[in-house]
C-alpha atoms as a PDB file:
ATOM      1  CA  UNK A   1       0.000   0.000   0.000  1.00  0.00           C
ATOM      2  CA  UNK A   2       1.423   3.333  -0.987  1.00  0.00           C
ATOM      3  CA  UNK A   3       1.243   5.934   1.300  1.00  0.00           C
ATOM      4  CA  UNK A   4      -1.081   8.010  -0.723  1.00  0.00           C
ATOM      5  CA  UNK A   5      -3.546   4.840  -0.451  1.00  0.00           C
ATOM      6  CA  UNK A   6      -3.325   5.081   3.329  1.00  0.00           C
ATOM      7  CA  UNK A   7      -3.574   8.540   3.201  1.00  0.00           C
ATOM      8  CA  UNK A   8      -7.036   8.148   1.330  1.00  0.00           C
ATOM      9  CA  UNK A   9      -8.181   4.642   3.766  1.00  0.00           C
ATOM     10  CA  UNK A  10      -7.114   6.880   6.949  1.00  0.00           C
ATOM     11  CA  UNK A  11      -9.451   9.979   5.244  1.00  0.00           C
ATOM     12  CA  UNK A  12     -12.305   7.695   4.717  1.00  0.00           C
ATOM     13  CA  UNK A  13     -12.199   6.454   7.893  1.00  0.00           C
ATOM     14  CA  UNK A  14     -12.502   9.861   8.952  1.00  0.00           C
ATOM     15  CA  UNK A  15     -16.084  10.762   7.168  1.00  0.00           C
ATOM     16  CA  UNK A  16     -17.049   7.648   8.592  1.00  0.00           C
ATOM     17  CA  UNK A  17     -16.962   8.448  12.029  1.00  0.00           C
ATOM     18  CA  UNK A  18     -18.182  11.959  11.324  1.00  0.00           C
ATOM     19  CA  UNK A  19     -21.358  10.417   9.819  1.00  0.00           C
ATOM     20  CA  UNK A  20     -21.641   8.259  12.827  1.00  0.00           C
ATOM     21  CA  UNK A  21     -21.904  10.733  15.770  1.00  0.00           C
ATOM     22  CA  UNK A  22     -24.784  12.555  12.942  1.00  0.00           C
ATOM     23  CA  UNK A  23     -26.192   9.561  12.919  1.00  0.00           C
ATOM     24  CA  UNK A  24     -26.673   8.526  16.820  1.00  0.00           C
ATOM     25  CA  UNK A  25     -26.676  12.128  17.719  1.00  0.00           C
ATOM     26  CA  UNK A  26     -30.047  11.882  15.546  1.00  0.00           C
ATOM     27  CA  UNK A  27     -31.233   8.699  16.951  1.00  0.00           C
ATOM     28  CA  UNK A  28     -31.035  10.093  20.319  1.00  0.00           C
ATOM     29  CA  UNK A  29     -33.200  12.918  20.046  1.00  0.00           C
ATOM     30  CA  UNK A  30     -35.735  10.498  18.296  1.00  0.00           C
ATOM     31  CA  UNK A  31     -35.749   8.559  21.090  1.00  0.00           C
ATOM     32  CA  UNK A  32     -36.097  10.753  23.406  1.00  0.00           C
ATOM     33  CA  UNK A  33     -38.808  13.006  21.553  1.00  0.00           C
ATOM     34  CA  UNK A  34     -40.904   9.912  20.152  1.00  0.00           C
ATOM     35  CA  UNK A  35     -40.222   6.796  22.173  1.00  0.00           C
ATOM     36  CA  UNK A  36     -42.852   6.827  24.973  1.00  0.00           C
ATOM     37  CA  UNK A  37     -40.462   4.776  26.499  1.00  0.00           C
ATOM     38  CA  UNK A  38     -40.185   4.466  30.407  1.00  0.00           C
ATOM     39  CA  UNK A  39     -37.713   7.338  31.610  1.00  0.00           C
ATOM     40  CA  UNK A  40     -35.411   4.567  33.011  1.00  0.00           C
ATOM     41  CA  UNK A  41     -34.644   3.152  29.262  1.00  0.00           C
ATOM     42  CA  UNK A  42     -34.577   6.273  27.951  1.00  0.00           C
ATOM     43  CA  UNK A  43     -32.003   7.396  30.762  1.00  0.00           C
ATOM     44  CA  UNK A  44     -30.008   4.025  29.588  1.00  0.00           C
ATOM     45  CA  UNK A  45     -30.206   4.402  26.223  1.00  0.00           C
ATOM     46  CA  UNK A  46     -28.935   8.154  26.434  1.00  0.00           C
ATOM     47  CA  UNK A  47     -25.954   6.425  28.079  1.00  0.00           C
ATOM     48  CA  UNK A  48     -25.223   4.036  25.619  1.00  0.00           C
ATOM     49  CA  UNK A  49     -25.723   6.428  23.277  1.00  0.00           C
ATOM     50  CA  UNK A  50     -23.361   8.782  24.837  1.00  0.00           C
ATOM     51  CA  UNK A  51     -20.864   6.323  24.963  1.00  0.00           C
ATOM     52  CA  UNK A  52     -20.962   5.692  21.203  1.00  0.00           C
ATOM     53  CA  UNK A  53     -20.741   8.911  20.292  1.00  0.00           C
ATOM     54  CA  UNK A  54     -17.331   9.630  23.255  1.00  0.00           C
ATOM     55  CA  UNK A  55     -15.779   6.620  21.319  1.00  0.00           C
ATOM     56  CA  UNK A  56     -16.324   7.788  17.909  1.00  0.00           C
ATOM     57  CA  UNK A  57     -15.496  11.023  18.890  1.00  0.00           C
ATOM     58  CA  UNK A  58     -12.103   9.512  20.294  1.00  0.00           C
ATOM     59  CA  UNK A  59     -11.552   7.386  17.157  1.00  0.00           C
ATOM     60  CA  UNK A  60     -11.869  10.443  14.892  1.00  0.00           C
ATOM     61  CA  UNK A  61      -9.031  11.925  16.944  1.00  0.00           C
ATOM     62  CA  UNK A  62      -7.075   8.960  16.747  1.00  0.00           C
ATOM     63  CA  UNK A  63      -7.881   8.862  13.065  1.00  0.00           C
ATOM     64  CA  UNK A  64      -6.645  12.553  12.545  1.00  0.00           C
ATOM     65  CA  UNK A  65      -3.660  12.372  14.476  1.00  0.00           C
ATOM     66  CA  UNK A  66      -2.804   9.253  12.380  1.00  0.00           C
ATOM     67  CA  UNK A  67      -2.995  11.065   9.360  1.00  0.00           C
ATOM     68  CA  UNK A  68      -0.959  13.864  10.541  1.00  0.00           C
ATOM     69  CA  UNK A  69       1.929  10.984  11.280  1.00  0.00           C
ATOM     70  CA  UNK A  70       1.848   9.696   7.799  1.00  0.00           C
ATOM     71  CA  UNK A  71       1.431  12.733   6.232  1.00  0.00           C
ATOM     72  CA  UNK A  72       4.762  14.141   7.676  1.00  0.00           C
ATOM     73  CA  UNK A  73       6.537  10.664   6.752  1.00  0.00           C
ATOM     74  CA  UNK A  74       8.072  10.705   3.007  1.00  0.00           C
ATOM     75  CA  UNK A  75       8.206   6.278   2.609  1.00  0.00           C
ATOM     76  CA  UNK A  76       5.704   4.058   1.276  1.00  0.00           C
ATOM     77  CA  UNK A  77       4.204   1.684   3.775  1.00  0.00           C
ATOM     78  CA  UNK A  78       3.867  -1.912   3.462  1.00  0.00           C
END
């Protein structure tokens, strides 16, 4: 894999978990707004959700910083 492929895989990646915290960011206010679920499972799934969202957020930075690294590198990685 050149390092212009990883470059593109790493930016992908990237979109990916941007689209994700959209995505449960948006199922979370449905829930909460439509469910008619007990408070208690709405409480727990706003945890659960939250917890996706920290992680995704985290991988994103991970991601990111990643990219930086290889960026700044001038060999092809295989």
């Amino acid at each position: 894999m050149t390092r212009e492929e990883l470059i593109k895989h790493i930016q992908e990646g990237i979109k990916t978990e941007e689209s994700a915290v959209t995505i449960y960011s948006r199922h979370l206010s449905a829930i909460v707004s439509r469910s008619g679920l007990p408070e208690s499972d709405i409480a727990e799934l706003k945890r659960v959700l939250g917890t996706l969202i920290q992680a995704t957020q985290r991988h994103k930075r991970i991601l990111n910083s990643l990219l930086r690294q290889v960026q700044g590198e001038s060999i092809d990685v295989y």
